[in-house]
N, C-alpha and C. Protein backbone atom coordinates (compact mmCIF):
# COMPACT_ATOMS: atom_id res chain seq x y z
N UNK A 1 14.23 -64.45 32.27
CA UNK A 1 14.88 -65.07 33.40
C UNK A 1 16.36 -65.20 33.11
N UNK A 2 17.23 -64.98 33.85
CA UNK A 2 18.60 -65.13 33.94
C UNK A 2 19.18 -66.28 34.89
N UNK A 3 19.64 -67.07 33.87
CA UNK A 3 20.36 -68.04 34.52
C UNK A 3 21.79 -67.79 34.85
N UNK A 4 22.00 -67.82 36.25
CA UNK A 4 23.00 -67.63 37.22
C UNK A 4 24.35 -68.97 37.79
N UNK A 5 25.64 -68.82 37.83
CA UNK A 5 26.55 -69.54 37.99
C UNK A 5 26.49 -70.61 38.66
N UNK A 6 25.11 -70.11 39.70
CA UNK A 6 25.25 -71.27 40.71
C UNK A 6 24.10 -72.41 40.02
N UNK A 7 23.44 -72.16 39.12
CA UNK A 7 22.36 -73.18 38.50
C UNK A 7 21.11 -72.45 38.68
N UNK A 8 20.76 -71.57 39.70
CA UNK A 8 19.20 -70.71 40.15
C UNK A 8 19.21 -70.25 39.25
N UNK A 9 17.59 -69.79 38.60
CA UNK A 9 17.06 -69.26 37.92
C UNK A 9 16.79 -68.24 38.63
N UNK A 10 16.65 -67.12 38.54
CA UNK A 10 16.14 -65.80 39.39
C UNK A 10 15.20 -64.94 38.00
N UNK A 11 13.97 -64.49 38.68
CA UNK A 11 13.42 -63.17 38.06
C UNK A 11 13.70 -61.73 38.34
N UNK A 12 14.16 -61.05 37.58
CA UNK A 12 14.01 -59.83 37.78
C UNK A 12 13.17 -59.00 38.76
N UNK A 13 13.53 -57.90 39.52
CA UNK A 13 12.34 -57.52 40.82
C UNK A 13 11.70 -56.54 40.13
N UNK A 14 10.51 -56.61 39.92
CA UNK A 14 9.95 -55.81 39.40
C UNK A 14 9.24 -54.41 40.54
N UNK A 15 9.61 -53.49 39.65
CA UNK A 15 9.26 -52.11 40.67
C UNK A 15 8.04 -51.23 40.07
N UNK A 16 7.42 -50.68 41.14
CA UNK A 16 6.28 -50.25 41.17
C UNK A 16 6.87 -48.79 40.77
N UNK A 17 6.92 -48.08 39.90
CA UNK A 17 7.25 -46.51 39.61
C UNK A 17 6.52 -45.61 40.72
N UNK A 18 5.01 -45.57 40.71
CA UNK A 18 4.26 -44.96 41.46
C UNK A 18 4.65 -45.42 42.63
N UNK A 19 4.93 -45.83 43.30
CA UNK A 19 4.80 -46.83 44.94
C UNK A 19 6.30 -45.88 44.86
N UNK A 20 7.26 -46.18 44.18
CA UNK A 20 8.65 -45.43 44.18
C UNK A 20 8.63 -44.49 44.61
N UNK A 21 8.01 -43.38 43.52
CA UNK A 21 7.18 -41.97 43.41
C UNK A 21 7.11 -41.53 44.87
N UNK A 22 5.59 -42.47 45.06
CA UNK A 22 5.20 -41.68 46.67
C UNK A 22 6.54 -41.69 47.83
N UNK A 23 7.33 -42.71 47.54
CA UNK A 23 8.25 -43.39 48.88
C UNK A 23 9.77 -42.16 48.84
N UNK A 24 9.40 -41.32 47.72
CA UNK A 24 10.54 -40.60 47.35
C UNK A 24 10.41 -39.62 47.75
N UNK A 25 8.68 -39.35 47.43
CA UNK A 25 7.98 -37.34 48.28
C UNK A 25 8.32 -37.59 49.79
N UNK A 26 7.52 -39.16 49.70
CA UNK A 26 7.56 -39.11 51.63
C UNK A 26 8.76 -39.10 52.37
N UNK A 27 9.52 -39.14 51.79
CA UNK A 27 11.30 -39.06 52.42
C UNK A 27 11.55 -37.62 52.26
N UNK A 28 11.38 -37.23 50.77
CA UNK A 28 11.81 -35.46 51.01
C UNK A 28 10.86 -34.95 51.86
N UNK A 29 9.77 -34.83 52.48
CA UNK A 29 8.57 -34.25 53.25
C UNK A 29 9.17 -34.83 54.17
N UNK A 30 9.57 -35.73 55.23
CA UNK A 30 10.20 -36.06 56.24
C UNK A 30 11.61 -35.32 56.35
N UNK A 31 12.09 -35.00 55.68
CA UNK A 31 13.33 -34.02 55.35
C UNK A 31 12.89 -32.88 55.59
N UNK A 32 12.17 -32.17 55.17
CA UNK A 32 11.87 -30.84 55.14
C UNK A 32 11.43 -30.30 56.96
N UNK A 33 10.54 -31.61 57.00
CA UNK A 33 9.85 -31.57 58.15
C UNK A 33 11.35 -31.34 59.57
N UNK A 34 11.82 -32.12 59.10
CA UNK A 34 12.76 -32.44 60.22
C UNK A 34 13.90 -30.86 60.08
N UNK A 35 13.69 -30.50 59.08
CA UNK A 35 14.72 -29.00 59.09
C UNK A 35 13.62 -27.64 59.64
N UNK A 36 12.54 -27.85 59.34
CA UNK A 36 11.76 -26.90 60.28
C UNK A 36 11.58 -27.30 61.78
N UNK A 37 11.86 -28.21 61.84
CA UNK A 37 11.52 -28.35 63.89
C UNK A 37 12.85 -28.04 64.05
N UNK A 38 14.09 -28.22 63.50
CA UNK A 38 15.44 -27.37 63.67
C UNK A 38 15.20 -25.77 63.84
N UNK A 39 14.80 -25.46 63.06
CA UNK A 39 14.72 -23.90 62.54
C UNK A 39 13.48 -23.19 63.83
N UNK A 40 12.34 -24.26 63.59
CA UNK A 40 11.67 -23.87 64.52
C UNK A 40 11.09 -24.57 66.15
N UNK A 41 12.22 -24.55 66.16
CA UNK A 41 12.63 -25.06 67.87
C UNK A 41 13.54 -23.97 68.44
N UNK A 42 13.86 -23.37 67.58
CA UNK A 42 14.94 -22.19 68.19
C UNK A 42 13.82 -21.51 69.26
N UNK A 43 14.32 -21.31 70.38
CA UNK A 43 12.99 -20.14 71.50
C UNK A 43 13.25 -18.84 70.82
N UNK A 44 12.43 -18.13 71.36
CA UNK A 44 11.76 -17.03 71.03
C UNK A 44 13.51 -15.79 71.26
N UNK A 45 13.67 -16.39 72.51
CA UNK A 45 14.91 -14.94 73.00
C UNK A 45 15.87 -15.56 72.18
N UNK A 46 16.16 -16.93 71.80
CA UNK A 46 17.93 -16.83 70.79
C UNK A 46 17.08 -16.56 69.37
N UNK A 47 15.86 -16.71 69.05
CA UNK A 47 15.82 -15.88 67.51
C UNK A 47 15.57 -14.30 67.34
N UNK A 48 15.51 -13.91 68.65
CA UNK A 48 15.89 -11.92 69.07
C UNK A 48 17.19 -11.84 69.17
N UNK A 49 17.49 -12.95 69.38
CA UNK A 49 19.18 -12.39 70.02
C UNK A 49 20.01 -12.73 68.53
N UNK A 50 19.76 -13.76 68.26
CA UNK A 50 20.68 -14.23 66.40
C UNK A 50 19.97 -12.81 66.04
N UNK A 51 18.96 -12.20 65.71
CA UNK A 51 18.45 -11.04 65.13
C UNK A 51 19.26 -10.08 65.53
N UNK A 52 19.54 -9.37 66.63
CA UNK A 52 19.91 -8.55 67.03
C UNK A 52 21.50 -8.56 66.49
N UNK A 53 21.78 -9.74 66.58
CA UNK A 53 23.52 -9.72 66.52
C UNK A 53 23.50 -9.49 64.87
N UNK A 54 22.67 -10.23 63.73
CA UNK A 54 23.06 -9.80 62.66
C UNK A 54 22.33 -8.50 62.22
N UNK A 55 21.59 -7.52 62.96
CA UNK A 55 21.74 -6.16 62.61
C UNK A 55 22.74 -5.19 63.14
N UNK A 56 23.75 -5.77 64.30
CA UNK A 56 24.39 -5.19 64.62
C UNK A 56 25.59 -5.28 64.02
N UNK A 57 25.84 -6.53 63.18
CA UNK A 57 27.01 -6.60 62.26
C UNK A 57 26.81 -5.44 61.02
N UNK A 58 25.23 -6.00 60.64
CA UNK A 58 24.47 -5.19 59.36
C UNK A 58 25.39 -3.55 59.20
N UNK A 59 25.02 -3.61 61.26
CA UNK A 59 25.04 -1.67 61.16
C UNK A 59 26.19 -1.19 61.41
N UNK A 60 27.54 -2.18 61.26
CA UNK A 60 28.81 -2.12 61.60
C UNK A 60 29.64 -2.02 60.24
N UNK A 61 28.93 -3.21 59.77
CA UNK A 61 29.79 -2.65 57.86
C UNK A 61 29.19 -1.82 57.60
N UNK A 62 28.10 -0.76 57.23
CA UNK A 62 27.52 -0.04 57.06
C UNK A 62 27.95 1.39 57.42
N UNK A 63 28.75 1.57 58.59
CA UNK A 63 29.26 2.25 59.49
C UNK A 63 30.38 2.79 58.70
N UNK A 64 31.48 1.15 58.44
CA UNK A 64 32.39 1.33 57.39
C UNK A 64 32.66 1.44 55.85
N UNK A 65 31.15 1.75 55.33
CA UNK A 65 31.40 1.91 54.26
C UNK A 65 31.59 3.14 54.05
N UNK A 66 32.39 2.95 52.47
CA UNK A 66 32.92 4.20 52.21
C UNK A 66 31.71 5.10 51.09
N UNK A 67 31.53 5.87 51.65
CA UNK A 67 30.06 6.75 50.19
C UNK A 67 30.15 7.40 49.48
N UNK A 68 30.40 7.05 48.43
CA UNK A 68 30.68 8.10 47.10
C UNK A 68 29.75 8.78 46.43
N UNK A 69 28.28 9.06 47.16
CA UNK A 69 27.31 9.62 47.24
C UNK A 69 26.47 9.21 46.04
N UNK A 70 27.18 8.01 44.77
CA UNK A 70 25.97 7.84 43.78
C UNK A 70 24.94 7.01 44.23
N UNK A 71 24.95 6.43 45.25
CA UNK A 71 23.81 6.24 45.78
C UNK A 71 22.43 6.84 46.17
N UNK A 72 23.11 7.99 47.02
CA UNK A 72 21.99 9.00 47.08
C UNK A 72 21.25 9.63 45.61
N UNK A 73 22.04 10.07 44.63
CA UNK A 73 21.50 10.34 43.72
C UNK A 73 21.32 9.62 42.72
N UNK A 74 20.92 8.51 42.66
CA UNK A 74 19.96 7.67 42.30
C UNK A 74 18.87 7.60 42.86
N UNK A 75 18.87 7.57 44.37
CA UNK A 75 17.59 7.34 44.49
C UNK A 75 16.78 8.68 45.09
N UNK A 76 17.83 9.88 44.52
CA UNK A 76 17.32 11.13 44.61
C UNK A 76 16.62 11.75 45.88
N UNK A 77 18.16 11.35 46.94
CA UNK A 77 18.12 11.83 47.89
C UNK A 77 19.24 13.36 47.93
C-alpha cells in the first residue's frame, strides 16, 4: 500500500493479463473487421474500374520501357 500526500491509503489496481490479452485481440479483430467492410464495400463497377485504370497505367509504363532484350533471353524467348 502506498501512502499518498493527501493521508489516503490506496492499493495498487491489479490487472488481469488474460482479460488484457482477450481485450487487445478483440480491438485488433474489430480493426481488421472495420478495414474489410472499407475494402469490401467498394461495388462491383468501381473495383472493375480501379482495375481497369491500374492495368492501363501497368500497360503505359510498359509501353515506355526501354528493352535491352536480356530479358527475353533469360527467359529464352
Amino acid at each position: 500500500m502506498a501512502l499518498f500526500w493527501w493521508g489516503q491509503q490506496h492499493m495498487a489496481e491489479i490487472i488481469n493479463l488474460r482479460i488484457t490479452r482477450k481485450r487487445a485481440d478483440r480491438q485488433r479483430s474489430h480493426e481488421r473487421a472495420a478495414a474489410a467492410r472499407v475494402f469490401h464495400g467498394i461495388s462491383k463497377v468501381d473495383r472493375t474500374l480501379a482495375k481497369a485504370n491500374r492495368d492501363n497505367i501497368r500497360r503505359e509504363l510498359d509501353e515506355h520501357r526501354i528493352e535491352t532484350g536480356e530479358a527475353d533471353e533469360i527467359a529464352g524467348r
